[in-house]
PDB file of N, CA and C in Angstrom:
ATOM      1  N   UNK A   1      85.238 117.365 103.470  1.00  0.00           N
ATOM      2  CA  UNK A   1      86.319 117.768 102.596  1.00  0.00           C
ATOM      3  C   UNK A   1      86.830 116.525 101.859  1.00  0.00           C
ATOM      4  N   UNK A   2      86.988 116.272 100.901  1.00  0.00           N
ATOM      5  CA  UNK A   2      87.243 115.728  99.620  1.00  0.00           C
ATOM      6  C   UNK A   2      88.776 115.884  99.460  1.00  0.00           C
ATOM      7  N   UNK A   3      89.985 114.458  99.756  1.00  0.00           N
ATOM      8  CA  UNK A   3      91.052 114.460  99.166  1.00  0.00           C
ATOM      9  C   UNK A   3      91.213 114.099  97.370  1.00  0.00           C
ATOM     10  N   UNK A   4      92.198 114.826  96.966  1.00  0.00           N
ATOM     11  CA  UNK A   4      91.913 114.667  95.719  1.00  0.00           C
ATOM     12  C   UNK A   4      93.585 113.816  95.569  1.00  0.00           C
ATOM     13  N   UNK A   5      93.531 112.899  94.561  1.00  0.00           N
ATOM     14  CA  UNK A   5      94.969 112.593  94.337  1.00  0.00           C
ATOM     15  C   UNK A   5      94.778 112.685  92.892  1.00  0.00           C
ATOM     16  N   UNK A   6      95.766 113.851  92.396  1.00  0.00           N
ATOM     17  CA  UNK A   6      96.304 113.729  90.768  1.00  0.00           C
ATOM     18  C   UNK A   6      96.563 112.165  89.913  1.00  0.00           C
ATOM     19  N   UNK A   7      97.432 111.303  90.822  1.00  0.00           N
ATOM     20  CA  UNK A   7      97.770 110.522  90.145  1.00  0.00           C
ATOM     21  C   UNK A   7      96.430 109.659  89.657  1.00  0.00           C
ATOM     22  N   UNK A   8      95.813 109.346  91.006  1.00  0.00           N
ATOM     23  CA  UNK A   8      94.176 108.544  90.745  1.00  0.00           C
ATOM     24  C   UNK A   8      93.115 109.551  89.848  1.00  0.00           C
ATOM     25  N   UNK A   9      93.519 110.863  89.385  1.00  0.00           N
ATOM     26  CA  UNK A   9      92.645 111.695  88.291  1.00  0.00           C
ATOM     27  C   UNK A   9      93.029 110.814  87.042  1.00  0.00           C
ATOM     28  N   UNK A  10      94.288 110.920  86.845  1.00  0.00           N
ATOM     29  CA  UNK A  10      95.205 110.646  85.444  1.00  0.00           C
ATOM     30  C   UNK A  10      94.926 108.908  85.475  1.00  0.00           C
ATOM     31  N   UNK A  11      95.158 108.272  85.876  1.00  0.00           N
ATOM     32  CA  UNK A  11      94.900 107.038  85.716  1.00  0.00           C
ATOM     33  C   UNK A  11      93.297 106.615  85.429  1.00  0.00           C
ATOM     34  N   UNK A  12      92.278 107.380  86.339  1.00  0.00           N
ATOM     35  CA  UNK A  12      91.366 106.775  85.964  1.00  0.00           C
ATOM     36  C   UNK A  12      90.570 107.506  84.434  1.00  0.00           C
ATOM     37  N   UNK A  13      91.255 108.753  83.956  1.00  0.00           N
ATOM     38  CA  UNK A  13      90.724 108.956  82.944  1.00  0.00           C
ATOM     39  C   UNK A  13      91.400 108.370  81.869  1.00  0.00           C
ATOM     40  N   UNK A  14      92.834 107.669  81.630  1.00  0.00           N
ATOM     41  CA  UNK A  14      93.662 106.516  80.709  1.00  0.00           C
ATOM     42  C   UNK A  14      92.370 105.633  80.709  1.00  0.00           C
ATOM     43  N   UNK A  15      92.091 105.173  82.271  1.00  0.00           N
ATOM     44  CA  UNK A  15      91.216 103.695  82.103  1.00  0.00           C
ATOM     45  C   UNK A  15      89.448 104.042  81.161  1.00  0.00           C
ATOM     46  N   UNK A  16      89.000 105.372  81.413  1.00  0.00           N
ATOM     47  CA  UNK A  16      87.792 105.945  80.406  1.00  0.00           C
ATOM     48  C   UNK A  16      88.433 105.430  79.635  1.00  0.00           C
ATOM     49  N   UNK A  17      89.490 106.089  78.836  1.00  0.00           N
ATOM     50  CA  UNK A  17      89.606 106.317  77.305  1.00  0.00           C
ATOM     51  C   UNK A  17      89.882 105.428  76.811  1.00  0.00           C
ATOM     52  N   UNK A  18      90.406 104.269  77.324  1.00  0.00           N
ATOM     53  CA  UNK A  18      90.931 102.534  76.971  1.00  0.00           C
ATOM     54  C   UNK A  18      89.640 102.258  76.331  1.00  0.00           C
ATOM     55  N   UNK A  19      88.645 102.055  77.708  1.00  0.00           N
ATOM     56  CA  UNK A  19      87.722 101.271  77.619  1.00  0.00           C
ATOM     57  C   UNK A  19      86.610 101.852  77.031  1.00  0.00           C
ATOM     58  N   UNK A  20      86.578 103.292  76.122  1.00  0.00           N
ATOM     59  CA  UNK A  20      85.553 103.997  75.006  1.00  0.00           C
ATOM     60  C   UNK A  20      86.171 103.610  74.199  1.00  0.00           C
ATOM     61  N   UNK A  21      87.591 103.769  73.978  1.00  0.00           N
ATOM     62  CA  UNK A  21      88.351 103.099  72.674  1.00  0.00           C
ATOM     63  C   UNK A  21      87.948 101.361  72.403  1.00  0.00           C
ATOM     64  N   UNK A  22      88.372 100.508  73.180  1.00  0.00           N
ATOM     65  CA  UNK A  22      87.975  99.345  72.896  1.00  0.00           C
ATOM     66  C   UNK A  22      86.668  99.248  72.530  1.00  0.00           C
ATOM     67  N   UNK A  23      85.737  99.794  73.379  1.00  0.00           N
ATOM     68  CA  UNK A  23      84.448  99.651  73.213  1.00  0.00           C
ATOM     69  C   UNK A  23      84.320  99.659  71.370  1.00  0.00           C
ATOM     70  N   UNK A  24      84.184 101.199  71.362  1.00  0.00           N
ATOM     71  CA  UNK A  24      83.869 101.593  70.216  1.00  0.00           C
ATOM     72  C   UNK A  24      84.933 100.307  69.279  1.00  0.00           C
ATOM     73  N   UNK A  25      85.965  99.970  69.163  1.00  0.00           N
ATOM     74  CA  UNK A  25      86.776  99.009  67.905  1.00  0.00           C
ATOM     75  C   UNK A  25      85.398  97.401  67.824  1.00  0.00           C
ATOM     76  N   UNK A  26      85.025  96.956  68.749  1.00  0.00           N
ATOM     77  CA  UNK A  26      83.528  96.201  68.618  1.00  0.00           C
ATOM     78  C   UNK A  26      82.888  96.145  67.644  1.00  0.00           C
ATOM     79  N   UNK A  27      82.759  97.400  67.099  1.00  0.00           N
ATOM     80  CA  UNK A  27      81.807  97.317  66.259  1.00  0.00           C
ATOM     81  C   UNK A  27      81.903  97.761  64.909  1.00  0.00           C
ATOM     82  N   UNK A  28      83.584  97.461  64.847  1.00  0.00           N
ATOM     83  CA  UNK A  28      84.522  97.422  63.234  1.00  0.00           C
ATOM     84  C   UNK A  28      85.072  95.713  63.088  1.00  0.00           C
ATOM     85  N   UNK A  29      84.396  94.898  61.838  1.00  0.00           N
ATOM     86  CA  UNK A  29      84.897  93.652  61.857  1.00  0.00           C
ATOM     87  C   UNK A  29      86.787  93.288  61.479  1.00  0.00           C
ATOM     88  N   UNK A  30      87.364  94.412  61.344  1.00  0.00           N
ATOM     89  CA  UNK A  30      88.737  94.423  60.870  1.00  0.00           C
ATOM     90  C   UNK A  30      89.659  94.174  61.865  1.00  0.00           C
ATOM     91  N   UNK A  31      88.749  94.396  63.448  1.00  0.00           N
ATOM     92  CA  UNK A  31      89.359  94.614  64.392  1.00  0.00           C
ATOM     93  C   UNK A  31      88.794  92.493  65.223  1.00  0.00           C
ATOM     94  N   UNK A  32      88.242  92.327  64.922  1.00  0.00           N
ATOM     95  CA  UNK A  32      88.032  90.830  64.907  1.00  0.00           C
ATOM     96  C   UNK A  32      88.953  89.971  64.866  1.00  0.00           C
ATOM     97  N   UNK A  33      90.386  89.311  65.706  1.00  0.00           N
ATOM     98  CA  UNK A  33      91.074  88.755  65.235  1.00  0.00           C
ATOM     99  C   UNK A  33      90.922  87.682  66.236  1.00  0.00           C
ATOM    100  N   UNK A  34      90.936  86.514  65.628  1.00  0.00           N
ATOM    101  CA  UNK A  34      90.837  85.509  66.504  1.00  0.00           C
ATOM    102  C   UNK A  34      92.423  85.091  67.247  1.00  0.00           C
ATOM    103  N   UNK A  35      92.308  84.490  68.670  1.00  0.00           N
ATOM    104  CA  UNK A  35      93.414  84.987  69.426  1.00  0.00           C
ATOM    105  C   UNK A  35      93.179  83.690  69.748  1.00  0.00           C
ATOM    106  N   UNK A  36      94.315  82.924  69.993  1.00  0.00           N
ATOM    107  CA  UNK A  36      94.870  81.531  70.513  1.00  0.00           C
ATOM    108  C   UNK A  36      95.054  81.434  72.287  1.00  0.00           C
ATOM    109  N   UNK A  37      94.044  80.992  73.243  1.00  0.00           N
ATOM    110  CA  UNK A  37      94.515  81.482  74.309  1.00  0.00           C
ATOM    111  C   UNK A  37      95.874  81.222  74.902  1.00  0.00           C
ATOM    112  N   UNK A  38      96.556  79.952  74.680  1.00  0.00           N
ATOM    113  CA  UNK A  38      97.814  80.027  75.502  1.00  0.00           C
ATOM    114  C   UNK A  38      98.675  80.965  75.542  1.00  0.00           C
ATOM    115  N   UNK A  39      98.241  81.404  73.952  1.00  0.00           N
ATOM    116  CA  UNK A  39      99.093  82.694  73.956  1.00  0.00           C
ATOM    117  C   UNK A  39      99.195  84.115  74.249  1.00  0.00           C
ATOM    118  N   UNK A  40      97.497  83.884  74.648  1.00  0.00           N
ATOM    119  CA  UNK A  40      97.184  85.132  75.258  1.00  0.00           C
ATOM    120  C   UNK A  40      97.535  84.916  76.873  1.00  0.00           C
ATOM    121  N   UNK A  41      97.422  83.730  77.158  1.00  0.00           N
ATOM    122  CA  UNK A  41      98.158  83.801  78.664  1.00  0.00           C
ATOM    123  C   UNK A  41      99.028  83.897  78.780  1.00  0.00           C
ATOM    124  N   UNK A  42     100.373  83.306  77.858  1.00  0.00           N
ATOM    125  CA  UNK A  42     101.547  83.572  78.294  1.00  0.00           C
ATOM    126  C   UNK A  42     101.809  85.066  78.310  1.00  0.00           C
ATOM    127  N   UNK A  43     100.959  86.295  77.154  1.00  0.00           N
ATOM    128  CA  UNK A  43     101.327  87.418  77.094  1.00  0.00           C
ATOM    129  C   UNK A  43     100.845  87.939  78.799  1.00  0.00           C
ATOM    130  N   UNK A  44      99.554  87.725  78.905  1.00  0.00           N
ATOM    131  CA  UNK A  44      99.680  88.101  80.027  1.00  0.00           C
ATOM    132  C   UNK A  44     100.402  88.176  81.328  1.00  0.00           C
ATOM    133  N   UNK A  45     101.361  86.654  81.724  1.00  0.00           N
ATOM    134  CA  UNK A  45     101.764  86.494  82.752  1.00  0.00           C
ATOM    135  C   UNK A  45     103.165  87.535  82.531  1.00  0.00           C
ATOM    136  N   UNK A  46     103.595  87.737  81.296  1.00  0.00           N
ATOM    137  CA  UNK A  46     104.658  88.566  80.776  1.00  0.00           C
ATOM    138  C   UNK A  46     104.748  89.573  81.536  1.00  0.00           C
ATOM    139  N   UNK A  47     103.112  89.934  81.206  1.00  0.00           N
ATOM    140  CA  UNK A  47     102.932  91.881  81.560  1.00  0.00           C
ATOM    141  C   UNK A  47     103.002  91.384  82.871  1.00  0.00           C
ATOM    142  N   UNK A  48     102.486  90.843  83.313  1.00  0.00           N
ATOM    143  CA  UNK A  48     102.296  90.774  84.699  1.00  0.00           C
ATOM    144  C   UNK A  48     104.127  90.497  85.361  1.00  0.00           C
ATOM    145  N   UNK A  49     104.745  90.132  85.242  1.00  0.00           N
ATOM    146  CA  UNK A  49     105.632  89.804  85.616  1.00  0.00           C
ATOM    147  C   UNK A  49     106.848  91.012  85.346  1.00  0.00           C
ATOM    148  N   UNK A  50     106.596  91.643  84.165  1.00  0.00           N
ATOM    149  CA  UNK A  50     107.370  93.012  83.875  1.00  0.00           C
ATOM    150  C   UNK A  50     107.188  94.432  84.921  1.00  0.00           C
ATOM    151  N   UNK A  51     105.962  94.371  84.924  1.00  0.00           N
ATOM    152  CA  UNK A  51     105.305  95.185  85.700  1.00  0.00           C
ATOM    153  C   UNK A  51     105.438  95.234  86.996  1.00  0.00           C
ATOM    154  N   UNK A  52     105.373  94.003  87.821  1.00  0.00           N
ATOM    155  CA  UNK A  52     105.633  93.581  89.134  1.00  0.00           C
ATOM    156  C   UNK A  52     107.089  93.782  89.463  1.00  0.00           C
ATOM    157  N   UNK A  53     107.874  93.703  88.893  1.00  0.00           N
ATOM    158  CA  UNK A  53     109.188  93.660  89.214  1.00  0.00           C
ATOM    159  C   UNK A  53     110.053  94.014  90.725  1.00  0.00           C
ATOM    160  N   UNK A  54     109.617  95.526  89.651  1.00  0.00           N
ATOM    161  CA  UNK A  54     109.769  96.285  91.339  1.00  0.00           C
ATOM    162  C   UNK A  54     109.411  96.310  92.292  1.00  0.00           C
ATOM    163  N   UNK A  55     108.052  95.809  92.467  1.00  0.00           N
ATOM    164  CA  UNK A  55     107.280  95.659  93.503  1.00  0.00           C
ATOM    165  C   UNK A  55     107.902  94.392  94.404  1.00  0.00           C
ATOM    166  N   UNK A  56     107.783  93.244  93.372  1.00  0.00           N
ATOM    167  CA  UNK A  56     108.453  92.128  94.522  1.00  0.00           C
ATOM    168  C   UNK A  56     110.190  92.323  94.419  1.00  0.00           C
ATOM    169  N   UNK A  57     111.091  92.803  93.914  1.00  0.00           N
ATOM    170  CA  UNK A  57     112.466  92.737  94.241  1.00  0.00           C
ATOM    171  C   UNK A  57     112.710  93.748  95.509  1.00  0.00           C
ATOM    172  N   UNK A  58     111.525  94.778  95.551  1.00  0.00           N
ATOM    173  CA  UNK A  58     110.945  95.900  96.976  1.00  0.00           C
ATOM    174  C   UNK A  58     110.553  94.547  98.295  1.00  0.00           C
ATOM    175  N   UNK A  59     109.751  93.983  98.024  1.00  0.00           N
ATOM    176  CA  UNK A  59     109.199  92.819  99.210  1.00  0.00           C
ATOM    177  C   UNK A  59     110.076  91.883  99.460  1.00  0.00           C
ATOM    178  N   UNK A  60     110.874  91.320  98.184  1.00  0.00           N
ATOM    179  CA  UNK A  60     112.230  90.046  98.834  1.00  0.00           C
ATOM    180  C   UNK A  60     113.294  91.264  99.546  1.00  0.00           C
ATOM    181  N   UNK A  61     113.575  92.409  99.216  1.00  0.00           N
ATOM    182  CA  UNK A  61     114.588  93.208  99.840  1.00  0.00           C
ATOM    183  C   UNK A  61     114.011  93.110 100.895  1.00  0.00           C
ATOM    184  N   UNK A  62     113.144  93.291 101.612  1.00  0.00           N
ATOM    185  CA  UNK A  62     112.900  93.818 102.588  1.00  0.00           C
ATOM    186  C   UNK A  62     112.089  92.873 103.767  1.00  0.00           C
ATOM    187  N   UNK A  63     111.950  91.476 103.206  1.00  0.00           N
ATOM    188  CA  UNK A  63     111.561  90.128 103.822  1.00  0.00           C
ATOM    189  C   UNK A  63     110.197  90.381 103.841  1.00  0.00           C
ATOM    190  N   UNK A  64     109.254  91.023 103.311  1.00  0.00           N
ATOM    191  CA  UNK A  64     107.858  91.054 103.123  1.00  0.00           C
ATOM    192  C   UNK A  64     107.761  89.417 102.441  1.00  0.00           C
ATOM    193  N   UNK A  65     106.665  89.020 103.106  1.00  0.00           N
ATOM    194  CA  UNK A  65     106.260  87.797 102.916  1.00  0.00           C
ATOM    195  C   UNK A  65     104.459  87.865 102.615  1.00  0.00           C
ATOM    196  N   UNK A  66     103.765  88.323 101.312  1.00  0.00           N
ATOM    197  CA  UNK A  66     102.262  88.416 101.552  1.00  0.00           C
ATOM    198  C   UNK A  66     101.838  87.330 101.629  1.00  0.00           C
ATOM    199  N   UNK A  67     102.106  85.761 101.779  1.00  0.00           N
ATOM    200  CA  UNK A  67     101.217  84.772 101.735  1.00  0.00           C
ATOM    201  C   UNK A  67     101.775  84.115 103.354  1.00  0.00           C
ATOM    202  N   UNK A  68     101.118  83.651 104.128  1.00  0.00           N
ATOM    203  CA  UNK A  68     101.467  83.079 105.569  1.00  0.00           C
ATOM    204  C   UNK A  68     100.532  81.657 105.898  1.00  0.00           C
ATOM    205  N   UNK A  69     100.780  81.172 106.154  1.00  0.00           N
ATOM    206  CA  UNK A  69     100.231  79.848 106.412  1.00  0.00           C
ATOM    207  C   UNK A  69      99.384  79.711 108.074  1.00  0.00           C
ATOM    208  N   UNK A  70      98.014  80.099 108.318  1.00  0.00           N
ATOM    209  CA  UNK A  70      98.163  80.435 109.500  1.00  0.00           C
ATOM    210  C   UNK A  70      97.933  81.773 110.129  1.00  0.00           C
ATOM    211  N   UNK A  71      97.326  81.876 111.267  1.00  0.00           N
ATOM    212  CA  UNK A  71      97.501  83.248 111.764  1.00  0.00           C
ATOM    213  C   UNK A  71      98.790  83.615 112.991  1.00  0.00           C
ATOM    214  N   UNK A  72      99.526  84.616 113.459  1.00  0.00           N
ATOM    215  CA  UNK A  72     100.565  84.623 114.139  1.00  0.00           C
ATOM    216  C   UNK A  72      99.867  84.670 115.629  1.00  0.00           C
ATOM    217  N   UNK A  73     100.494  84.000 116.399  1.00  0.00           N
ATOM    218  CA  UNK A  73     100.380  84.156 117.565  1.00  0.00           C
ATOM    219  C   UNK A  73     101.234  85.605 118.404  1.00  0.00           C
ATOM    220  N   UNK A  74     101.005  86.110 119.202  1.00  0.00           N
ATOM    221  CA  UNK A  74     101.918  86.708 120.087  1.00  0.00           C
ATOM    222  C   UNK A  74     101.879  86.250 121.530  1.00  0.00           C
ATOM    223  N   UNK A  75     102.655  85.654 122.098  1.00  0.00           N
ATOM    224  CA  UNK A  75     102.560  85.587 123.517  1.00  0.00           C
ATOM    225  C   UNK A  75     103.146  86.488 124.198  1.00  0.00           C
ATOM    226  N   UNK A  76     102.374  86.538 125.192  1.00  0.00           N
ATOM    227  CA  UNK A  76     103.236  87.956 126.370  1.00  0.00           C
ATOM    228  C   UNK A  76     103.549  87.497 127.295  1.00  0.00           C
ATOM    229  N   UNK A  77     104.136  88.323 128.241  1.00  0.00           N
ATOM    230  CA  UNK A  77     104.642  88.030 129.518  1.00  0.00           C
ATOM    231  C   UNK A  77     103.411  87.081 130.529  1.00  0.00           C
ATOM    232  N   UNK A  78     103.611  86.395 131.130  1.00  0.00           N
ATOM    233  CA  UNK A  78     102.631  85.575 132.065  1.00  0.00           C
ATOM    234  C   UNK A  78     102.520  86.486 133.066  1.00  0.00           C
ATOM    235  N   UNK A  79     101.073  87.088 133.546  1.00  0.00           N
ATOM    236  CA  UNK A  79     100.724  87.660 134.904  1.00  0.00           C
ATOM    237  C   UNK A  79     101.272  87.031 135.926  1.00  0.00           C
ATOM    238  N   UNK A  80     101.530  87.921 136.976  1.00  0.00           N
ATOM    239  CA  UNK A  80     101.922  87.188 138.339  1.00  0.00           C
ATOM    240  C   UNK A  80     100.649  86.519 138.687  1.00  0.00           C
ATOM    241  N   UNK A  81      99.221  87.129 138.732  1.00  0.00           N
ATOM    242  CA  UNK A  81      98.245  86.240 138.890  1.00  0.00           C
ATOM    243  C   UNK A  81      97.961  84.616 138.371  1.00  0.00           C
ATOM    244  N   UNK A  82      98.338  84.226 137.063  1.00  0.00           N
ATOM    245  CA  UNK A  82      98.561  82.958 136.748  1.00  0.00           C
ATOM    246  C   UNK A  82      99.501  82.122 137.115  1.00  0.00           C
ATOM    247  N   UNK A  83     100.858  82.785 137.452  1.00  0.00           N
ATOM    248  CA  UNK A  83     101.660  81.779 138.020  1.00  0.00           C
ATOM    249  C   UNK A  83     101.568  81.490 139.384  1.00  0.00           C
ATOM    250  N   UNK A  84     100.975  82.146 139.761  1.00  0.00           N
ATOM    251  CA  UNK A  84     100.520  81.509 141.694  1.00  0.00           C
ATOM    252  C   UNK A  84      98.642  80.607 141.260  1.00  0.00           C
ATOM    253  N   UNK A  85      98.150  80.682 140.402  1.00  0.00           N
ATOM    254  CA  UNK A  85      97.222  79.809 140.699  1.00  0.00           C
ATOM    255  C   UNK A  85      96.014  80.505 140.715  1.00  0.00           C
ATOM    256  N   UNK A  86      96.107  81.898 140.822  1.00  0.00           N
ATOM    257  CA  UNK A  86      95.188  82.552 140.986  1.00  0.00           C
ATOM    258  C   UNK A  86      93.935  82.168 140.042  1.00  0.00           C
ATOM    259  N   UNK A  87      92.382  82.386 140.260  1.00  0.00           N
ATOM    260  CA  UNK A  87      92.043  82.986 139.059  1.00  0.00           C
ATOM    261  C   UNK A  87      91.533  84.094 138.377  1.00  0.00           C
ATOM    262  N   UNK A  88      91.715  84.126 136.954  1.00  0.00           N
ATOM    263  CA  UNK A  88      91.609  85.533 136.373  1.00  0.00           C
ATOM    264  C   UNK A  88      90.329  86.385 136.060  1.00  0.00           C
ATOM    265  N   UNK A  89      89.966  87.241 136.708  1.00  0.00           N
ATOM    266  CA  UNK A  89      88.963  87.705 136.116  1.00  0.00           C
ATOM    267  C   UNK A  89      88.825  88.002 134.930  1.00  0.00           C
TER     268      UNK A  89
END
């Protein structure tokens, strides 16, 4: 059985039609504009940063931290077997 999610229908047919649209503008020279990259990066970090918003003012609310330095340890309680000397199978 096959879950279906609407939202992942609708999004991935936007992303078809982007990328038949762009495609197809290729091969009109009007659409040729030469683009300066810094400025195409700064647009990008824009979107990127508009877009994200919610997402990280959601992760600082809530002390989500995605980058960690390290893996976490957990220690547990010490067996009664280790503190007498025993050893552990």
């Amino acid at each position: 059985m096959k879950r279906l999610f609407p939202f992942f229908h609708g999004f991935r047919y936007s992303i078809t039609k982007a990328f038949c649209v762009a495609f197809l503008m290729t091969f009109f020279s009007v659409f040729d504009v030469p683009v300066f990259w810094p400025i195409l990066l700064c647009y990008w970090i824009v979107l990127f940063v508009l877009t994200m918003k919610r997402q990280i003012m959601h992760m600082i609310k809530y002390k989500y931290v995605p980058f960690s330095i390290g893996k976490q340890r957990y220690t547990g309680k010490k067996s009664a077997a280790s503190s007498r000397g025993l050893p552990r199978d």
